[in-house]
N, C-alpha and C. Protein backbone atom coordinates (compact mmCIF):
# COMPACT_ATOMS: atom_id res chain seq x y z
N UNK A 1 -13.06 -16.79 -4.37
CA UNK A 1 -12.45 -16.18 -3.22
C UNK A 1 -11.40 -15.16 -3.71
N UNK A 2 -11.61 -13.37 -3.15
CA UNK A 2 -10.74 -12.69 -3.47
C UNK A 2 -8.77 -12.88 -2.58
N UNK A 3 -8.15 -12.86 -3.68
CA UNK A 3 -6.61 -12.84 -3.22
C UNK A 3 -6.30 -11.68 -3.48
N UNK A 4 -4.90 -10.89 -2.14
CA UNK A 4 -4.69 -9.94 -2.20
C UNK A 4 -2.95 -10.31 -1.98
N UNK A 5 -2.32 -9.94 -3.00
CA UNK A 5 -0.96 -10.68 -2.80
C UNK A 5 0.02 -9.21 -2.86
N UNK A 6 0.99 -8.84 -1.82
CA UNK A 6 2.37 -7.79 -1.94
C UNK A 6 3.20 -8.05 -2.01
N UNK A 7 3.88 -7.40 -2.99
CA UNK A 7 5.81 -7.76 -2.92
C UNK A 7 5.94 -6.41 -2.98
N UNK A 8 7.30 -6.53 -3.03
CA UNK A 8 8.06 -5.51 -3.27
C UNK A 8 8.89 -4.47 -1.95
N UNK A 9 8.55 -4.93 -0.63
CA UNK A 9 9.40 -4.92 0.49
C UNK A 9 10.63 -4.81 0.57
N UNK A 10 11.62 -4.69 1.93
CA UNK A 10 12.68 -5.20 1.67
C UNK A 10 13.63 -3.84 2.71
N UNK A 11 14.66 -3.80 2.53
CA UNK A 11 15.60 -3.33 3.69
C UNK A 11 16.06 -2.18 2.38
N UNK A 12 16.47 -0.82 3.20
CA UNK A 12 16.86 0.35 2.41
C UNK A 12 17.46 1.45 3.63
N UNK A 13 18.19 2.40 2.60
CA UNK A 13 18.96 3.41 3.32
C UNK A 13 18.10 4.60 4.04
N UNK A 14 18.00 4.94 4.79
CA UNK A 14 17.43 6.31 4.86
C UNK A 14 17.86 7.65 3.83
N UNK A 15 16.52 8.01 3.13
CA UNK A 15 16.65 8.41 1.72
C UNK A 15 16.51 8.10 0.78
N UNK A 16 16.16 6.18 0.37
CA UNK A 16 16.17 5.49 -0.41
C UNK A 16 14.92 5.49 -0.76
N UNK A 17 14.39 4.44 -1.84
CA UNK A 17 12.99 4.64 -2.52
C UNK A 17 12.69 3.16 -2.63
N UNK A 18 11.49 2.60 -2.52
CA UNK A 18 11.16 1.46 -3.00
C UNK A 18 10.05 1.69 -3.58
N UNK A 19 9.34 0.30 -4.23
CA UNK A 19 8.14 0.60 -4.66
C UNK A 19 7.28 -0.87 -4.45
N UNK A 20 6.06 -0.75 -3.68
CA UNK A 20 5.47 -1.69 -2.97
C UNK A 20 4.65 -1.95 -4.47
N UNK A 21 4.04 -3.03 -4.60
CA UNK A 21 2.94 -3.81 -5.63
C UNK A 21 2.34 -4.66 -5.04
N UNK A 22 0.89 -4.11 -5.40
CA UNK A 22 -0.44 -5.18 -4.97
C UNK A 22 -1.35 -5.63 -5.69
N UNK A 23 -1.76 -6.79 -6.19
CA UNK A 23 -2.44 -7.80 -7.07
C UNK A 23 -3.37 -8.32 -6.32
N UNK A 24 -5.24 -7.74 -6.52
CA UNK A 24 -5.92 -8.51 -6.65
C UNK A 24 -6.61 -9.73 -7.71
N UNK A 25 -6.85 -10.82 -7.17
CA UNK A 25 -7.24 -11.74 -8.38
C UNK A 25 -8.94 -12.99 -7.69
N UNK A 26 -8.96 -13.19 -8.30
CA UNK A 26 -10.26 -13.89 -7.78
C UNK A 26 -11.61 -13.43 -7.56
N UNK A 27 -11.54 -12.39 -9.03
CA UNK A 27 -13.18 -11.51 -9.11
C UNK A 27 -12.90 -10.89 -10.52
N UNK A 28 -14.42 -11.25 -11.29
CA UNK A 28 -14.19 -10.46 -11.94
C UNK A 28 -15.16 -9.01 -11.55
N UNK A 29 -15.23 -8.57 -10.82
CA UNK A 29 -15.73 -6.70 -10.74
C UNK A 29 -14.39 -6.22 -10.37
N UNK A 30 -14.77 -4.64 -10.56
CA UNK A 30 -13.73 -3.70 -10.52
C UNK A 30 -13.86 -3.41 -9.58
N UNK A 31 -12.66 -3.18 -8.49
CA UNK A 31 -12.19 -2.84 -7.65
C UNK A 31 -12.79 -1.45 -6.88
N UNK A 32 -13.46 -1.45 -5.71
CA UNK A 32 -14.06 -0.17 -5.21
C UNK A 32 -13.30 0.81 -5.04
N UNK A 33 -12.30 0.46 -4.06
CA UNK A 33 -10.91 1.07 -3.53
C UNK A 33 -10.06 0.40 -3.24
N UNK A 34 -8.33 1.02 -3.35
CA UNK A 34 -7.34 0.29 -2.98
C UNK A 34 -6.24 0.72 -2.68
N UNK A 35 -5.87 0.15 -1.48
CA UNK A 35 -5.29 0.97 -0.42
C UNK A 35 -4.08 0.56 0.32
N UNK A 36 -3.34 1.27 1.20
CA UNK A 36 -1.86 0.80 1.77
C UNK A 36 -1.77 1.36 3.00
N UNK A 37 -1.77 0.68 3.91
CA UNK A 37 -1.57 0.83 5.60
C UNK A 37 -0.52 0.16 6.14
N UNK A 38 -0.19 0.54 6.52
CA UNK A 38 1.24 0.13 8.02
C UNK A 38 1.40 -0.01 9.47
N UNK A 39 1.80 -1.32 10.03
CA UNK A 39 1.91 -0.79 11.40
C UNK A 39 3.12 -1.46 11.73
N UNK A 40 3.44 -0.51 12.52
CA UNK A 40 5.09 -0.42 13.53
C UNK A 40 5.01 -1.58 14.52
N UNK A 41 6.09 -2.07 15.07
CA UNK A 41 6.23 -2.36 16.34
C UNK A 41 5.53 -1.59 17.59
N UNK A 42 4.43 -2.44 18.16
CA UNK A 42 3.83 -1.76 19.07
C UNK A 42 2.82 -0.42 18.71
N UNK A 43 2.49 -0.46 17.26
CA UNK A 43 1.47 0.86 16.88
C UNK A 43 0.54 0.17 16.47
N UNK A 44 -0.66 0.74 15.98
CA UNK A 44 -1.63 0.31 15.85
C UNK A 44 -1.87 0.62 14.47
N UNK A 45 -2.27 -0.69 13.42
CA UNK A 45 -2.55 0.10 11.99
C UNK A 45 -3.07 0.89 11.41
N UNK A 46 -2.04 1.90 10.75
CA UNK A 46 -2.42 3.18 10.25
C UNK A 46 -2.43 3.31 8.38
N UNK A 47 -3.79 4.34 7.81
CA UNK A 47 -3.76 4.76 6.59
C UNK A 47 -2.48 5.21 6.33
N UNK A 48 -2.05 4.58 4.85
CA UNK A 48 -1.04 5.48 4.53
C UNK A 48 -1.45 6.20 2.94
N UNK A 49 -2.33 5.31 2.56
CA UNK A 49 -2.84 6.37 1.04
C UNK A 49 -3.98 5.25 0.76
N UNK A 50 -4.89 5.95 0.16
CA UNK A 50 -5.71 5.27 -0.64
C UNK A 50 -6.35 5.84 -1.92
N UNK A 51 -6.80 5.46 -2.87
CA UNK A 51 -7.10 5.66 -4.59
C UNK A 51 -8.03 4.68 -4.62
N UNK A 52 -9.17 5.87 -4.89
CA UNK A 52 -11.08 4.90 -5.17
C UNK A 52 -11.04 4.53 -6.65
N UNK A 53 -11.69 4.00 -7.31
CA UNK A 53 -12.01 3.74 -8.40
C UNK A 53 -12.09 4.89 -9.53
N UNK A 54 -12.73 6.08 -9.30
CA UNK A 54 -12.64 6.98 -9.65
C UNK A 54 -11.36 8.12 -9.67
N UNK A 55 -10.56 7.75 -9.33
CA UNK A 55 -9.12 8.31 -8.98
C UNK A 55 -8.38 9.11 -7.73
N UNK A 56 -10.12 9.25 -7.31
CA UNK A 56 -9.84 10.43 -5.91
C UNK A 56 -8.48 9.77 -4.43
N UNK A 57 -7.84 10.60 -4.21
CA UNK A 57 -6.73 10.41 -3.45
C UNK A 57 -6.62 10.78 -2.51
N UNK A 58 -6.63 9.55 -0.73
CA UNK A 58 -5.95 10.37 0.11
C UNK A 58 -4.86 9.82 0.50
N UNK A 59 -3.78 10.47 1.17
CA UNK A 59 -2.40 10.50 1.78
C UNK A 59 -2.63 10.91 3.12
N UNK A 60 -1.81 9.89 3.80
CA UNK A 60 -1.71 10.13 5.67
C UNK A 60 -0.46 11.84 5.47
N UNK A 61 -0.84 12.45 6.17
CA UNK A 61 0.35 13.89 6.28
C UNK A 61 1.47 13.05 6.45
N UNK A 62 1.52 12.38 6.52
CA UNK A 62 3.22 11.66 7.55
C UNK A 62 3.82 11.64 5.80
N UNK A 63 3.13 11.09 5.16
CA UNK A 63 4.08 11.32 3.65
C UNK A 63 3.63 11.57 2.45
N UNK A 64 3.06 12.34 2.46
CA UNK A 64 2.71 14.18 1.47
C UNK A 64 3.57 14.34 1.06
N UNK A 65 4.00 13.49 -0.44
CA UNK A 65 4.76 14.93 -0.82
C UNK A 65 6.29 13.49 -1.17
N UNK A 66 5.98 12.59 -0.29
CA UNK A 66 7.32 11.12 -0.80
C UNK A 66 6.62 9.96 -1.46
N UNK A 67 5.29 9.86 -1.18
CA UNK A 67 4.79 8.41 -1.65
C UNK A 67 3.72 8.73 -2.91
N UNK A 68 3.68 8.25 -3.75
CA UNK A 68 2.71 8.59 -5.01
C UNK A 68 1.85 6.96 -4.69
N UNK A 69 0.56 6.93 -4.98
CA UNK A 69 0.13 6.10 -4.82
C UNK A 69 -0.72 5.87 -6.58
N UNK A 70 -0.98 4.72 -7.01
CA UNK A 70 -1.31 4.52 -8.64
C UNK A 70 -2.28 3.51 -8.59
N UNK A 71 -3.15 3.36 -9.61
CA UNK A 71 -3.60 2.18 -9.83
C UNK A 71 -3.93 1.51 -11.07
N UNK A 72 -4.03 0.17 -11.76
CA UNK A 72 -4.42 -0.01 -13.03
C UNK A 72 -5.71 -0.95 -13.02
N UNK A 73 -6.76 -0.05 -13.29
CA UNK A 73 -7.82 -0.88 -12.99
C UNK A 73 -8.22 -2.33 -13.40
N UNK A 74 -7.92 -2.08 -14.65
CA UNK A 74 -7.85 -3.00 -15.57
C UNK A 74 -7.27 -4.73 -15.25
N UNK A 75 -5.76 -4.30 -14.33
CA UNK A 75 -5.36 -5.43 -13.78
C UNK A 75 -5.77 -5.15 -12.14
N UNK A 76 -6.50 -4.89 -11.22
CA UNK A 76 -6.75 -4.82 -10.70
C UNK A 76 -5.71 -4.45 -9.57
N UNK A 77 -4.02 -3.87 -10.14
CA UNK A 77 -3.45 -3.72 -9.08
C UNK A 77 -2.85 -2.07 -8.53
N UNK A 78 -2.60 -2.18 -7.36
CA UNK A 78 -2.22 -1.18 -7.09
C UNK A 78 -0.66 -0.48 -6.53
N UNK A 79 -0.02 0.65 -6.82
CA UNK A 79 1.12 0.47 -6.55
C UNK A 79 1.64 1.76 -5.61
N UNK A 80 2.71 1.89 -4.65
CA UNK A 80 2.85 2.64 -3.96
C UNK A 80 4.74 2.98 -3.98
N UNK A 81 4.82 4.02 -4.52
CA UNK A 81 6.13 4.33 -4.92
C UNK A 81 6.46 5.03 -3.73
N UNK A 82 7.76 4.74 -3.11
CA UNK A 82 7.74 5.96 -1.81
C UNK A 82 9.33 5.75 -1.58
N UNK A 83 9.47 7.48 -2.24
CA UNK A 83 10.87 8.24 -2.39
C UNK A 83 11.12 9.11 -0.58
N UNK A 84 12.71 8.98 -0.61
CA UNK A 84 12.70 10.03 0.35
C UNK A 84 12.18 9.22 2.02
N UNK A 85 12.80 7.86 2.34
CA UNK A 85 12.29 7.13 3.26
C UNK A 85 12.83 6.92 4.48
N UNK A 86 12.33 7.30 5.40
CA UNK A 86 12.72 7.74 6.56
C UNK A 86 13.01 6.42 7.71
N UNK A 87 13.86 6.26 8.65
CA UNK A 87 13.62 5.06 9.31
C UNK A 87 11.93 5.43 10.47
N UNK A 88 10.98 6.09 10.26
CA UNK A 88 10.20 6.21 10.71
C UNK A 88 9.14 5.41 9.65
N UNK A 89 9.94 5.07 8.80
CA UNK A 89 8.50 4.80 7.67
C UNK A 89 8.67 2.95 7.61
N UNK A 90 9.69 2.04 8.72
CA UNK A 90 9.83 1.11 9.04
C UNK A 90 8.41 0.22 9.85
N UNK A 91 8.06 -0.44 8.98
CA UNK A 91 6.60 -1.11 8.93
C UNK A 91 6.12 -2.33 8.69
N UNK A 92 5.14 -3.11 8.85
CA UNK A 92 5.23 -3.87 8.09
C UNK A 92 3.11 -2.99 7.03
N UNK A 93 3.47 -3.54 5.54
CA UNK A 93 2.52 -2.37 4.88
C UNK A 93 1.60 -3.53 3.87
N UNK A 94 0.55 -3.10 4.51
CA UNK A 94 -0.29 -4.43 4.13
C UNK A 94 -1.76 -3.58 3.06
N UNK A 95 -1.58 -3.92 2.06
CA UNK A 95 -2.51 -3.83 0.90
C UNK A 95 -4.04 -4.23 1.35
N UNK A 96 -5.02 -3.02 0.92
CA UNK A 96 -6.35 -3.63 1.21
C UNK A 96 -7.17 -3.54 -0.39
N UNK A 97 -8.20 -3.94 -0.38
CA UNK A 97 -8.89 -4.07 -1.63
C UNK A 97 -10.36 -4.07 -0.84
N UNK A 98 -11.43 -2.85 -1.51
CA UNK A 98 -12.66 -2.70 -1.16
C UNK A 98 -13.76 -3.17 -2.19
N UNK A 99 -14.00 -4.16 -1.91
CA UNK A 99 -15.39 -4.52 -2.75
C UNK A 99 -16.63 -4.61 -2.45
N UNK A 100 -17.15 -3.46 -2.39
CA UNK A 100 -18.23 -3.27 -1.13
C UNK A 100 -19.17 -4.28 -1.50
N UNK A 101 -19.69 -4.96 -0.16
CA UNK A 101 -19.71 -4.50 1.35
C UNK A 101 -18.30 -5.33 1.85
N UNK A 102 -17.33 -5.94 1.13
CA UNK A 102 -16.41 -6.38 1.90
C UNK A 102 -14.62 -6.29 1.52
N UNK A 103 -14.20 -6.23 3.00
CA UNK A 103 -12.25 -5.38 2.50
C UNK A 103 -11.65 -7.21 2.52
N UNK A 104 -10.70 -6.59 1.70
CA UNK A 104 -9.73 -7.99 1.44
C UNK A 104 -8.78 -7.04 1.72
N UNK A 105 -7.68 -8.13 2.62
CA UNK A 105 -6.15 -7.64 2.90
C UNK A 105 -5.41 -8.65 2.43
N UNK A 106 -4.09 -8.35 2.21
CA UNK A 106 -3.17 -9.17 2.08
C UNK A 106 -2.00 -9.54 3.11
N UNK A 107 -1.16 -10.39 3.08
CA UNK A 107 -0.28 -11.04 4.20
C UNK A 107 0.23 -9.95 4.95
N UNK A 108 0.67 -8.55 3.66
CA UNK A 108 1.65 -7.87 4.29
C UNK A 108 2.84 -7.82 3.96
N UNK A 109 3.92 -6.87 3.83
CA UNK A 109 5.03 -6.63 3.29
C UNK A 109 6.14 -6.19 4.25
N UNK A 110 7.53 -6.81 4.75
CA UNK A 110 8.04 -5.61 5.60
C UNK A 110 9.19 -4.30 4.89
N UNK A 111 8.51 -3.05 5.05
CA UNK A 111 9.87 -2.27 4.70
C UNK A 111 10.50 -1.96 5.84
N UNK A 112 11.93 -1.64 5.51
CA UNK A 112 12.91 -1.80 6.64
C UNK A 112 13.92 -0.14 6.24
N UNK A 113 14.03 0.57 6.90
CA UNK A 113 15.01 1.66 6.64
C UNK A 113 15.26 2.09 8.19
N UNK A 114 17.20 1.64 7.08
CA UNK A 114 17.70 1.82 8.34
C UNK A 114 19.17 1.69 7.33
N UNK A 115 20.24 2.51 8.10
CA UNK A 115 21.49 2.67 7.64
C UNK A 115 22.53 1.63 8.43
């Protein structure tokens, strides 16, 4: 059974930086895609970046340009650095993992920005 575990959450300034980490474990194949979505109070969950196996990259416009998204295949995890954080970017940001034909998520993380 695949596990999809996040840390790295937590309460910050507007302007501040954190950096989210996601660990799949419970397979040995390599990872299809792996990815980081968010949803707000009362929104509906949204892409915020994803990185295929092959390296190709997308980013939601909302943060182009603050969040670098990484991965190490090898350990199967993925990481989401995000500078420059707005209290709009207040979420809770839940890690997916694609092993086709099937997505693994994890619990979920909350970031919090707010002064």
């Amino acid at each position: 059974q695949v596990q999809v575990v996040e840390s790295g959450g937590g309460l910050v300034q507007p302007g501040g930086s954190l950096r989210l980490s996601c660990a799949a474990s419970g397979t040995r194949f390599s990872i299809d895609a792996m990815g980081w979505y968010r949803q707000a109070p009362g929104k509906q969950r949204e892409l915020v970046a994803i990185i295929t196996s092959g390296g190709n990259i997308i980013y939601a416009d909302s943060v182009k340009g603050r969040f670098t998204i990484s991965k190490d295949n090898a350990k199967n995890t993925v990481l989401l650095q995000m500078n420059s954080l707005k209290p709009e970017d207040t979420a809770v940001y839940y890690c997916k993992m694609r092993l086709v034909p099937y997505d693994y998520w994890g619990q979920g993380t909350q970031v919090t920005v707010s002064s």
